[in-house]
Every structure is written in C-alpha cells, then in structure tokens.
C-alpha atoms as a PDB file:
ATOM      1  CA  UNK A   1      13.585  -8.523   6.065  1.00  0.00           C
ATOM      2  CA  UNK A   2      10.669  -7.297   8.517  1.00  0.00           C
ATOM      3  CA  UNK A   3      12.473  -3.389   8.224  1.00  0.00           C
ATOM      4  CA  UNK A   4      12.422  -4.001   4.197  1.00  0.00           C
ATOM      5  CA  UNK A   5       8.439  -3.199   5.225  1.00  0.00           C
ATOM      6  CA  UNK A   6       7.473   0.002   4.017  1.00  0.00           C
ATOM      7  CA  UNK A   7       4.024   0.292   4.313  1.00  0.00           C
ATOM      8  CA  UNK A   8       2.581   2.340   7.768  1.00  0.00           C
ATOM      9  CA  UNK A   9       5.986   4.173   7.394  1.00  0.00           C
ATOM     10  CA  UNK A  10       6.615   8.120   6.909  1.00  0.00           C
ATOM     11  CA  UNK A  11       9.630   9.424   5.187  1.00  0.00           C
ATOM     12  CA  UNK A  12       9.666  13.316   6.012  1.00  0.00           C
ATOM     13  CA  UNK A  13      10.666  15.107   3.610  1.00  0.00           C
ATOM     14  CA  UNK A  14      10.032  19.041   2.484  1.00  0.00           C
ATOM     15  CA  UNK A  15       8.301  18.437  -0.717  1.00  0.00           C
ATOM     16  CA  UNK A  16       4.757  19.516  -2.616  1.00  0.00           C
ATOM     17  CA  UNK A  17       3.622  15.985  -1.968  1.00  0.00           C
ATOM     18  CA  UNK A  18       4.124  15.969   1.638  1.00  0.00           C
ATOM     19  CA  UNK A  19       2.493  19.764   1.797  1.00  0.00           C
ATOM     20  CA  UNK A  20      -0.502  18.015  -0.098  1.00  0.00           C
ATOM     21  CA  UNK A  21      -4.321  18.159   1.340  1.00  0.00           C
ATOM     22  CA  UNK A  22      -4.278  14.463   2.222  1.00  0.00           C
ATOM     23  CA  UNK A  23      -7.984  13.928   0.818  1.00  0.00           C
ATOM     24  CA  UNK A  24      -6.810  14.718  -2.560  1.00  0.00           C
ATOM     25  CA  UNK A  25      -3.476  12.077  -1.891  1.00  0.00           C
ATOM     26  CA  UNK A  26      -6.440   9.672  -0.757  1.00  0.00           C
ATOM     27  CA  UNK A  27      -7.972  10.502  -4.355  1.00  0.00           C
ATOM     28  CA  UNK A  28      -5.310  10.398  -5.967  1.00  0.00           C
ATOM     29  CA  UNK A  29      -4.279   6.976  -4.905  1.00  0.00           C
ATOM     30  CA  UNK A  30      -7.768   5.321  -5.471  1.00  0.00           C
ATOM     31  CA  UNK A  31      -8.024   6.694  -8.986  1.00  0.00           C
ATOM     32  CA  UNK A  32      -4.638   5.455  -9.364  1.00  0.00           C
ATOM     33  CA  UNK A  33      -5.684   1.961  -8.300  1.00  0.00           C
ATOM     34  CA  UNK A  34      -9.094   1.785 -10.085  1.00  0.00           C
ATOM     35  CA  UNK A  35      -6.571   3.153 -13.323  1.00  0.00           C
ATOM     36  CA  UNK A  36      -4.923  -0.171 -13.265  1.00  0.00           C
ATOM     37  CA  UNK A  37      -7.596  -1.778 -14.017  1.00  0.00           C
ATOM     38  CA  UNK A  38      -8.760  -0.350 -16.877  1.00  0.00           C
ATOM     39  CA  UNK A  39      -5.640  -1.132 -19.149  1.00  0.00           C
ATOM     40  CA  UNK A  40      -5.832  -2.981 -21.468  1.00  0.00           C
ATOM     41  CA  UNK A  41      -2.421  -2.321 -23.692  1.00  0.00           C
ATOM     42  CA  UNK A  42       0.893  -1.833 -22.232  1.00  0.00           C
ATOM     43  CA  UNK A  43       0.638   1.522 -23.201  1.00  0.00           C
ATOM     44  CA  UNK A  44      -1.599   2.515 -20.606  1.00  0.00           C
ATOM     45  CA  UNK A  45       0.912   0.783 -17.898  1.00  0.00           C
ATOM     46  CA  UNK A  46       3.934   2.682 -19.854  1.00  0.00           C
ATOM     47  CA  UNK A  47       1.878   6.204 -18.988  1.00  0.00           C
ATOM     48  CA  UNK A  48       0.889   5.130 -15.454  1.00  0.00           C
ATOM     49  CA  UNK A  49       4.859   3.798 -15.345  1.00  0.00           C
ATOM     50  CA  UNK A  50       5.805   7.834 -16.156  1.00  0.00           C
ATOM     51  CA  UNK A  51       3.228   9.691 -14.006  1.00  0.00           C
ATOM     52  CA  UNK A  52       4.087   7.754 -10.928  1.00  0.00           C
ATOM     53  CA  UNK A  53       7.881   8.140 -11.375  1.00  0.00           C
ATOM     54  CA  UNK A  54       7.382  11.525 -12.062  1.00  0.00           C
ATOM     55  CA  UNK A  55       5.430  12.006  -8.314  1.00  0.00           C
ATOM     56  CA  UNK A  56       8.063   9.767  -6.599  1.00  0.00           C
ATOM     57  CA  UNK A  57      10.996  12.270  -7.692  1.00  0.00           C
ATOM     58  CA  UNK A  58       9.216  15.166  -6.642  1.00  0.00           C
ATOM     59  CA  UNK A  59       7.955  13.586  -3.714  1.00  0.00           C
ATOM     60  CA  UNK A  60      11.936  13.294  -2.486  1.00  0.00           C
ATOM     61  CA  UNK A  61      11.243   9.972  -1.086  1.00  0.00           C
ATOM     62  CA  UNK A  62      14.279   7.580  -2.411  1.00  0.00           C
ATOM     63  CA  UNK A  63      13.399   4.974  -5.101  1.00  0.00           C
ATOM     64  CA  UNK A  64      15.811   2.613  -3.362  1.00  0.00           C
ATOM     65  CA  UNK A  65      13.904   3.072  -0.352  1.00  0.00           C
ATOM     66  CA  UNK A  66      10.313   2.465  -1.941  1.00  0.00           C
ATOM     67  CA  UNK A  67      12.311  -0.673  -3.472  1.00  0.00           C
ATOM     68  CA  UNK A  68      12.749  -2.363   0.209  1.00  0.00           C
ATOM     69  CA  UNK A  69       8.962  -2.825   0.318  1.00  0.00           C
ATOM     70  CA  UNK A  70       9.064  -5.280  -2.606  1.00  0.00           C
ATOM     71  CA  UNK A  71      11.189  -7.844  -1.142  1.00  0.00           C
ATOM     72  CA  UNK A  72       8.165  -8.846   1.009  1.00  0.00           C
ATOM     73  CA  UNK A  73       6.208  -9.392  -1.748  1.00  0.00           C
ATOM     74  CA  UNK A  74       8.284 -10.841  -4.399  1.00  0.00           C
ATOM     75  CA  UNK A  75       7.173 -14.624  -4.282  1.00  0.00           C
ATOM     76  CA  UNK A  76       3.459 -13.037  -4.343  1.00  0.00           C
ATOM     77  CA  UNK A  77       4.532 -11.601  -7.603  1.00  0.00           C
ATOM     78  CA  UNK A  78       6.238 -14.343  -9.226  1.00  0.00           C
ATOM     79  CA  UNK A  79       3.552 -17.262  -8.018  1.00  0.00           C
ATOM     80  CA  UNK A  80       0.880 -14.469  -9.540  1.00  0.00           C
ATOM     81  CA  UNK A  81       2.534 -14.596 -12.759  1.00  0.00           C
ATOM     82  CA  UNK A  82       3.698 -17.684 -13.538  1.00  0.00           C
ATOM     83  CA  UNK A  83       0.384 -19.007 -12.633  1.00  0.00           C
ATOM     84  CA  UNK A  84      -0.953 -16.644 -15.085  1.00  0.00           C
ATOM     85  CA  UNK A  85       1.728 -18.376 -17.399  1.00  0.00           C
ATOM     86  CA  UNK A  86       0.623 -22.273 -17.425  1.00  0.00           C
ATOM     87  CA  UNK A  87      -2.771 -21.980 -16.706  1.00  0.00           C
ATOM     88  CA  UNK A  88      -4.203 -19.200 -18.757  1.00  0.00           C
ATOM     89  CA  UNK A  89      -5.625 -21.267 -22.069  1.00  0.00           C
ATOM     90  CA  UNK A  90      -5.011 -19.504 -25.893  1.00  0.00           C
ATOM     91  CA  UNK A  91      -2.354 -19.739 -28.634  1.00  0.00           C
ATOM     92  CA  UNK A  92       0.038 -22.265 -27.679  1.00  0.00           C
ATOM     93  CA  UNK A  93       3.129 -21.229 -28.336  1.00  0.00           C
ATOM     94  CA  UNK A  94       5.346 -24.067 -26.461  1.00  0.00           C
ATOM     95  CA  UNK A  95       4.291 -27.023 -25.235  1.00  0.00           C
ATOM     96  CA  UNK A  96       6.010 -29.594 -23.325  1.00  0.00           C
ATOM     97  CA  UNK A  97       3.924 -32.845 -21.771  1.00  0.00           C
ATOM     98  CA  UNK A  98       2.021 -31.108 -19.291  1.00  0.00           C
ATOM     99  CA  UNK A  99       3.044 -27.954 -19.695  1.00  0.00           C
ATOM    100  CA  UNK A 100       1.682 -25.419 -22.098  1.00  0.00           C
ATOM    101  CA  UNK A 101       2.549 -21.842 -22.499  1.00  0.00           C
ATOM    102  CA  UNK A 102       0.155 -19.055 -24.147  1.00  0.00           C
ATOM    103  CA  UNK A 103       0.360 -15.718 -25.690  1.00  0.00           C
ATOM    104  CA  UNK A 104      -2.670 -15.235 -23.497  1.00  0.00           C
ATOM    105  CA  UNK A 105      -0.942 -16.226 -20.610  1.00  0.00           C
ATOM    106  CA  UNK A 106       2.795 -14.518 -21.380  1.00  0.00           C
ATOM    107  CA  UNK A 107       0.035 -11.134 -21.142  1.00  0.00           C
ATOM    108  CA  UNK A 108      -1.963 -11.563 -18.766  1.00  0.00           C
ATOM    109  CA  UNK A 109       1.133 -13.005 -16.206  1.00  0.00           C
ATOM    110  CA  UNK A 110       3.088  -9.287 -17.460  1.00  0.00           C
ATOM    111  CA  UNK A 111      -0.471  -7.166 -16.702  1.00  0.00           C
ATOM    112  CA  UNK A 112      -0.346  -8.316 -13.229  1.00  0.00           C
ATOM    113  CA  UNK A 113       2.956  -8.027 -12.403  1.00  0.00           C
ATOM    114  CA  UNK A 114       2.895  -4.486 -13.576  1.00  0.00           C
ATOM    115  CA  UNK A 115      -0.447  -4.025 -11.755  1.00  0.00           C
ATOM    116  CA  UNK A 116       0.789  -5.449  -8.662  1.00  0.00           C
ATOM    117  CA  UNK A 117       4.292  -3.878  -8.847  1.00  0.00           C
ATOM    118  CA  UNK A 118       1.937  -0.060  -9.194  1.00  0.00           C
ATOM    119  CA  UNK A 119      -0.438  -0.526  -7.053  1.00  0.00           C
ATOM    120  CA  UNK A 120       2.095  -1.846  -4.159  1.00  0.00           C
ATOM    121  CA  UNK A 121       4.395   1.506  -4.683  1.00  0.00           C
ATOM    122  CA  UNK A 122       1.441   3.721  -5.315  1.00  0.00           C
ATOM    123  CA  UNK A 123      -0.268   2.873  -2.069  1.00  0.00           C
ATOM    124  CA  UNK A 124       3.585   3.239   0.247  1.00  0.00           C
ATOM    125  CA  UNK A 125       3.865   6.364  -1.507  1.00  0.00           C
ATOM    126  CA  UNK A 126       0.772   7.750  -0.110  1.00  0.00           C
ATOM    127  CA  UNK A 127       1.622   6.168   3.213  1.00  0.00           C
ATOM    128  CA  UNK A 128       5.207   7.580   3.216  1.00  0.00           C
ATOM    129  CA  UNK A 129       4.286  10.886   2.628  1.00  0.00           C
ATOM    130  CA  UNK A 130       1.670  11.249   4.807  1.00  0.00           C
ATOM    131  CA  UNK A 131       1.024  11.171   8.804  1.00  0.00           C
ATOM    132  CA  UNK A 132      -1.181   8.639  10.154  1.00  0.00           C
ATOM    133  CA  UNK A 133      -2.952  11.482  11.934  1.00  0.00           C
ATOM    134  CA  UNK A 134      -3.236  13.283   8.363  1.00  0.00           C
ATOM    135  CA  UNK A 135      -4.221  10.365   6.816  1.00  0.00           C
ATOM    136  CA  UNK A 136      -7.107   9.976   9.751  1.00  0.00           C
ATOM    137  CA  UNK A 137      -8.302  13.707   9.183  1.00  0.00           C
ATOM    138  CA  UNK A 138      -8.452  13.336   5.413  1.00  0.00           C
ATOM    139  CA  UNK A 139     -10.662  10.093   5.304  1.00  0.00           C
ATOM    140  CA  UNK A 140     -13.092  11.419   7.945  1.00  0.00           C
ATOM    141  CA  UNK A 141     -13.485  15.112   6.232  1.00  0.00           C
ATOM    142  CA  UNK A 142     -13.303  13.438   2.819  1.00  0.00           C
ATOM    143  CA  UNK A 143     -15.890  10.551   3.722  1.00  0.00           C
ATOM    144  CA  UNK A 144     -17.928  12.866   6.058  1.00  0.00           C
ATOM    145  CA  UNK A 145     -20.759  12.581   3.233  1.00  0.00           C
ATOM    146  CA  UNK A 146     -21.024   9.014   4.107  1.00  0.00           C
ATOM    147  CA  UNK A 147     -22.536   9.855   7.854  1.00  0.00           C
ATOM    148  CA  UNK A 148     -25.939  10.790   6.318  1.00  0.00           C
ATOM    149  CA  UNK A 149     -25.795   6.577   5.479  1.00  0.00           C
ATOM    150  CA  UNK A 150     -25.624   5.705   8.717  1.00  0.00           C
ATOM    151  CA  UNK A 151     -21.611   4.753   8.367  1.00  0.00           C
ATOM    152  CA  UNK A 152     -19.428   5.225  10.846  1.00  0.00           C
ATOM    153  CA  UNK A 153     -16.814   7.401   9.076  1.00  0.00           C
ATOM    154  CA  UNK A 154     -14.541   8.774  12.153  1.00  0.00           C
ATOM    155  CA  UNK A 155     -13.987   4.970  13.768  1.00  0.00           C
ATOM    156  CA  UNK A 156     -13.386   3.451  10.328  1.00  0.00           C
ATOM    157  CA  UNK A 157     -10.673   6.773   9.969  1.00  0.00           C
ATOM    158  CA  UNK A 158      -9.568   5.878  13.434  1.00  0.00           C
ATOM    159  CA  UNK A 159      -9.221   2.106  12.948  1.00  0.00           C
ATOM    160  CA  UNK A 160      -6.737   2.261   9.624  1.00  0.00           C
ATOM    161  CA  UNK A 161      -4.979   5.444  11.033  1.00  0.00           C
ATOM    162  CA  UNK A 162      -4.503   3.090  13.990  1.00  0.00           C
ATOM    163  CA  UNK A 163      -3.606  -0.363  12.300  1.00  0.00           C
ATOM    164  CA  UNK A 164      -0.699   1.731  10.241  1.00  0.00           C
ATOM    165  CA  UNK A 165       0.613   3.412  12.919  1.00  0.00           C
ATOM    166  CA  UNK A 166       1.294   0.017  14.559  1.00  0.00           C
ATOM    167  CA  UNK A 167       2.400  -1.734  11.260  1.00  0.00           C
ATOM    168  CA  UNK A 168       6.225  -0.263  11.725  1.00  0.00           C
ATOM    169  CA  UNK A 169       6.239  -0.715  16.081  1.00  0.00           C
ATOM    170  CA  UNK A 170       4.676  -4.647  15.059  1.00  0.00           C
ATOM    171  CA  UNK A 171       7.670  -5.074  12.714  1.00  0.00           C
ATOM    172  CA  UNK A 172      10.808  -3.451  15.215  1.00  0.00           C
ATOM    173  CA  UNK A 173       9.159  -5.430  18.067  1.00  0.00           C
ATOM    174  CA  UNK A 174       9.091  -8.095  16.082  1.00  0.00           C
ATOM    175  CA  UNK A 175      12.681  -8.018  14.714  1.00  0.00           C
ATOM    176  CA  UNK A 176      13.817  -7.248  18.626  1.00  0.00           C
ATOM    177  CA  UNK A 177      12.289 -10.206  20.101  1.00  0.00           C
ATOM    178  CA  UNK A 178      13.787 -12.405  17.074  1.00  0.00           C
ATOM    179  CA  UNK A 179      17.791 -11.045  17.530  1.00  0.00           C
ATOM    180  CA  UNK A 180      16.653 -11.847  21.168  1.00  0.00           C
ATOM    181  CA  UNK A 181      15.939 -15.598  20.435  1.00  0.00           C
ATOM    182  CA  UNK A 182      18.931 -15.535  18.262  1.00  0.00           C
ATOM    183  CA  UNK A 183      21.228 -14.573  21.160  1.00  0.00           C
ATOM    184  CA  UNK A 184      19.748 -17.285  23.048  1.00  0.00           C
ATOM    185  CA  UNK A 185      20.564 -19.904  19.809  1.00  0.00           C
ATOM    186  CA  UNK A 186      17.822 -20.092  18.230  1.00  0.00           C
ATOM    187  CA  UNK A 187      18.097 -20.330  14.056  1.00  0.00           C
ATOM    188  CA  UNK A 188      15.177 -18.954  12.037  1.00  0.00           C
ATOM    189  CA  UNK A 189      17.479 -19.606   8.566  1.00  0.00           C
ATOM    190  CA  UNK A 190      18.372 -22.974   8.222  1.00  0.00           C
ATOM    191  CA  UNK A 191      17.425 -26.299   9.325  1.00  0.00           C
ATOM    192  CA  UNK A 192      13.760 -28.343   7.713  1.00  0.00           C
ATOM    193  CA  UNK A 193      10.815 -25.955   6.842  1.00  0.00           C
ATOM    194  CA  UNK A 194       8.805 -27.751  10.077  1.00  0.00           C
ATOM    195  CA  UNK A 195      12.144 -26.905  12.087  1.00  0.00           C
ATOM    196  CA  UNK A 196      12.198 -22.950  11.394  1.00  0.00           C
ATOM    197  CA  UNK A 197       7.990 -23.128  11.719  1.00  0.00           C
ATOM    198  CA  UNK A 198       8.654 -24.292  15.768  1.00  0.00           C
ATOM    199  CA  UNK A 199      11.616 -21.418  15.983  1.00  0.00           C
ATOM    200  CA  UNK A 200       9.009 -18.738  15.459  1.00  0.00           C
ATOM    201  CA  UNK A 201       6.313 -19.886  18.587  1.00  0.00           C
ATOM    202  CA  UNK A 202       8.939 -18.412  20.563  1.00  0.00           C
ATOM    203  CA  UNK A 203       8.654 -15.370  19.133  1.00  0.00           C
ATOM    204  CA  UNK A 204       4.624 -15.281  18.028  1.00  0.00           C
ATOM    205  CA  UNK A 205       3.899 -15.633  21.997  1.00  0.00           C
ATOM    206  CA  UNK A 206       5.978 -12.383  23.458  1.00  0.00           C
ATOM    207  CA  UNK A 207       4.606 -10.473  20.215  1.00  0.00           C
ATOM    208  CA  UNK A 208       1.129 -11.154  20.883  1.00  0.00           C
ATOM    209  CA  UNK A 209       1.017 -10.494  24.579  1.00  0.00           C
ATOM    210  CA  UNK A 210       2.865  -7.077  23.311  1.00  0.00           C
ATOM    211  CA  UNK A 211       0.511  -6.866  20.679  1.00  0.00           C
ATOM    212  CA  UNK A 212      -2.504  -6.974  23.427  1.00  0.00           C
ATOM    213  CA  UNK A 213      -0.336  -5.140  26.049  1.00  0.00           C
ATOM    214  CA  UNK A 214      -0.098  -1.839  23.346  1.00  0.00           C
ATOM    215  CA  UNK A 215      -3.405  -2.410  22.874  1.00  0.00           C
ATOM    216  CA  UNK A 216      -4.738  -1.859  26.234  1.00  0.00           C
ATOM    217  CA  UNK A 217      -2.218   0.756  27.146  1.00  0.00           C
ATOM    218  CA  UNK A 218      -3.566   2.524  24.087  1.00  0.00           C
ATOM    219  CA  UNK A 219      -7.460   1.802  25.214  1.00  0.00           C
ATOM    220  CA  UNK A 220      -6.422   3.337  28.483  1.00  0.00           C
ATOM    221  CA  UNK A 221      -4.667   6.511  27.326  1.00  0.00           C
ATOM    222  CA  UNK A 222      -7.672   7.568  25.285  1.00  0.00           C
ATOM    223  CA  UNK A 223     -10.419   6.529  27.813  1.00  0.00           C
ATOM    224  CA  UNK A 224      -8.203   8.582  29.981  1.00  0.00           C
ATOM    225  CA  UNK A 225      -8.341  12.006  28.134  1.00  0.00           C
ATOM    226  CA  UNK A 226     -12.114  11.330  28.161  1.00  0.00           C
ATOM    227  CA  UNK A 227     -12.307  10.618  24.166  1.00  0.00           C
ATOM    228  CA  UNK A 228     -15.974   9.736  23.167  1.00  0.00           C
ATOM    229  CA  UNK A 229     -15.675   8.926  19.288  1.00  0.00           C
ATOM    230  CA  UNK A 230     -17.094  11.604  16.738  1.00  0.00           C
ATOM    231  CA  UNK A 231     -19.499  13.536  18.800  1.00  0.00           C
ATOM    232  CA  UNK A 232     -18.679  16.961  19.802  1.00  0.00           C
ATOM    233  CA  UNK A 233     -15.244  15.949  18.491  1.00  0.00           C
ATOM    234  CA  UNK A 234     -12.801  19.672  17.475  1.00  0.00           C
ATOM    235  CA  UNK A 235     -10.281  19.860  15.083  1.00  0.00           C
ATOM    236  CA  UNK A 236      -7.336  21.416  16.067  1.00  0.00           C
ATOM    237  CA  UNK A 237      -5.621  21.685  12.494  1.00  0.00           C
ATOM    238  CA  UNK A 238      -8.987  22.180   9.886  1.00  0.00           C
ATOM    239  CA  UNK A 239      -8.182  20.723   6.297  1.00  0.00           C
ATOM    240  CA  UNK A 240      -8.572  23.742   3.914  1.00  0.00           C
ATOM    241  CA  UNK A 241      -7.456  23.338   0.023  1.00  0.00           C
ATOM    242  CA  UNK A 242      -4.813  25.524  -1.018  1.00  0.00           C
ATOM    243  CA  UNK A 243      -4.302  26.380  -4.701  1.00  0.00           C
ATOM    244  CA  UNK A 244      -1.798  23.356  -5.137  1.00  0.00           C
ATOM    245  CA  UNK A 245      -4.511  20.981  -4.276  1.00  0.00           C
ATOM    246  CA  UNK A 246      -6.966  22.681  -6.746  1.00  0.00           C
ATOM    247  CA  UNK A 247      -3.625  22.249  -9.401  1.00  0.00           C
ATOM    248  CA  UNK A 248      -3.414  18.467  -8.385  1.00  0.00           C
ATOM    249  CA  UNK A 249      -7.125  17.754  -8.553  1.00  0.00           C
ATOM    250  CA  UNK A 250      -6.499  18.760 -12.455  1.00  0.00           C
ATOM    251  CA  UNK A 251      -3.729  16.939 -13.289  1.00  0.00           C
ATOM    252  CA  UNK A 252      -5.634  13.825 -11.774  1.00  0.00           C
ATOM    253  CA  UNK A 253      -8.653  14.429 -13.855  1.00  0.00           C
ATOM    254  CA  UNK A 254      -5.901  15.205 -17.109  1.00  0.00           C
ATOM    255  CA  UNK A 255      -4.475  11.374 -16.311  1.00  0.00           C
ATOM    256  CA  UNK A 256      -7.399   9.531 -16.155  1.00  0.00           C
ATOM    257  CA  UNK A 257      -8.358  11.875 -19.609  1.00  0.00           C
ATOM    258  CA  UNK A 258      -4.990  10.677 -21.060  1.00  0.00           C
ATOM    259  CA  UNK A 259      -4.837   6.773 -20.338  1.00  0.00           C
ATOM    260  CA  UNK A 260      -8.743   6.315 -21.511  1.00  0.00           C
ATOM    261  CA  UNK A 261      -8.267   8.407 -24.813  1.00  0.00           C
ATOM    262  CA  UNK A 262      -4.620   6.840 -25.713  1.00  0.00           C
ATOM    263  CA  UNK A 263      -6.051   2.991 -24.131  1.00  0.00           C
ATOM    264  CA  UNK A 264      -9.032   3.423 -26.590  1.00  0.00           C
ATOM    265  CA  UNK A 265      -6.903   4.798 -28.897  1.00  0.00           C
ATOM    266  CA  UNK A 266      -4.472   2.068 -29.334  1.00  0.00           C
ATOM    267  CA  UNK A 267      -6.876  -0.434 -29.035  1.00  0.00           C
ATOM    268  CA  UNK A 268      -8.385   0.377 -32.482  1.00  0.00           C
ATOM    269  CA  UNK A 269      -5.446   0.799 -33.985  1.00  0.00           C
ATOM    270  CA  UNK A 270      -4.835  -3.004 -33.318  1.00  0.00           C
END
C-alpha cells in the first residue's frame, strides 16, 4: 500500500510534458485546480475529464500507474461523498427513518468525487513529470515577483522541493522497517483495530529517528558546501521558454476560454 503512493515520485519518460518549462506545468496545474471549482454542470467536468486524459497519454506516464495513487485515498473519497449524500438537504427523493437522500445531495456527493478524483491525478501528474530540482527552479523564477513583498520565495521553493523529495525515501523506509517487524512476527493485518494501532509504535519510533537522522545528514551536507539561502545564489541550468511553452501557455488560456463559455452556456440552457 505505502508504494501505491505516487505523489513526490518521477516517472522519466521522453515526452513534450517532461521537456516542459516547469513554471508553465506549475500554471498549468493551478489553473487546473482553481478550474474545478468553477463547474457547475457535469459538462465542465466531462471537458476537464478529456483535456487531462489527453496530457496523461502524451505525457507517456501509464494510467495504471497514476491509478496506484488512488488507493490511498479511496475511503477519503467515498466518506466525502456519501456524506454529501445524507446530509445535503433538497428534494427528497427516498427516505427511510433517519435517512434521507436528495437530488441535491446525489450532485453535490458526484461534483466532489470528480473534483477530488482531478485534482488528486492532476497534481501526481505534475509531480511525475517533473524533478524536484525542476520543480524548485520553476517556483522560485516563477514566484521571484513575490520578493519585492518581502516573501521568502527561494526557502518556500526549497522547503516543498525538499518535503517531495523525501515523500517516496519516507514511504520505502517505511515499508522496510514494517517487512522488518513482520519477520520478527509482528501482524499489521489482522487482529482488533487497538491491536494493529500498538503494531505500528514499533515501526513510528525507527522512522522518526530516520526521519531526524536524514534530516541532519541533509542540514550537514548543505552547511558543508557553504550554502547561504538566496543571496548571491547561480543557476547552473537558467529556465528559458522555448516555443512549446509559448504553444502550451495558449492552449491553457483556450481551456479556461472553453469550460467558462460552454459552463455558462449550458447553464442557460437549463
């Protein structure tokens, strides 16, 4: 289950996603998540539903292996919806004692499972097709406006750049440590829920010293090559847009043209 975890993860691959300025993936994806929640038909879901397929095949990044990421999630999605379900008031349209189902709530409970199912692949697909150092260099040239604020743009970069990279180590160390237990006879399956909780101190204890013992190493590696933060602070691979980022940036601004118009669209046609 913890290597279903897809998020922090790069798939190489040679495709035009991968080759992509990674400020206009950043873009890209936060469009894509502010786009979800501006639907209000299932239309606009059923064109967001295209355009993302459409990236993840060129992208070359298997579908079965975005899939893996979900199985994390999916009691978050089901308790999200059927709570959505029984406790969203309208139109009854069963009722039984207690229990009361709604058109209102049948809608809203399939909104945000497609929202949640979107937004969850949209944000690993930016993460699988782009380096954490990538990823770093795009948020601190794309944010670099933000310095004249007062904000510290390059830590925040460095902070998420290094909290993904250390998503995927977390999660093998993890799953090491646990077949390590196992060998020893410890069961992390069956038995009472309080049972499996007290089979998994054995395991949060070696992670977390591991956790802090990366952590220092880490501290000490980069105090040791004399790194000071943003000041002074070279690139050795400059971001510069290429003509397919200028070609992306369009068909970015054509989406959000699309879903608006046809969302609007369909909404006074009901």
């Amino acid at each position: 289950m913890l290597r279903d975890i897809t998020l922090g993860q790069y798939y190489p691959a040679n495709s035009v996603i991968h080759r992509l300025d990674p400020r206009v993936k950043l873009t890209a994806t936060l469009l894509f998540i502010v786009s979800m929640f501006l639907f209000h038909t299932f239309v606009g879901y059923a064109i967001a539903g295209i355009c993302l397929a459409a990236v993840i095949i060129v992208s070359k990044v298997p579908f079965k292996f975005m899939m893996k990421g979900l199985k994390t999630i999916w009691f978050l999605l089901i308790f999200t919806m059927v709570f959505n379900i029984f406790l969203t008031s309208g139109t009854v349209i069963f009722e039984w004692k207690f229990i009361k189902i709604t058109e209102e709530g049948l809608s809203n409970a399939a909104f945000m499972g497609f929202r949640l199912f979107f937004l969850i692949i949209g944000s690993s697909l930016m993460t699988l097709t782009t380096t954490p150092n990538q990823l770093t260099s795009g948020m601190e040239t794309g944010l670099r406006w933000m310095k004249k604020i007062h904000v510290p743009v390059h830590e925040i970069a460095m902070m998420m750049s290094i909290a993904l990279r250390f998503i995927p180590i977390l999660m093998e160390e993890t799953d090491r440590i646990m077949k390590a237990q196992q060998a020893r006879g410890a069961d992390f399956e069956e038995g009472k829920f309080k049972d499996r909780i007290k089979a998994l101190v054995p395991v949060f204890v070696p992670l977390f010293v591991s956790a802090f013992r990366r952590a220092n190493e880490l501290a000490m590696a980069m105090e040791a090559r004399c790194y000071r933060g943003d000041d002074g602070r070279t690139s050795m691979k400059p971001l510069k847009y290429k003509k397919r980022d200028g070609i992306s940036y369009l068909i970015l601004a054509a989406y959000i043209a699309l879903i608006i118009v046809t969302d609007k669209a369909v909404l006074a046609l009901l």
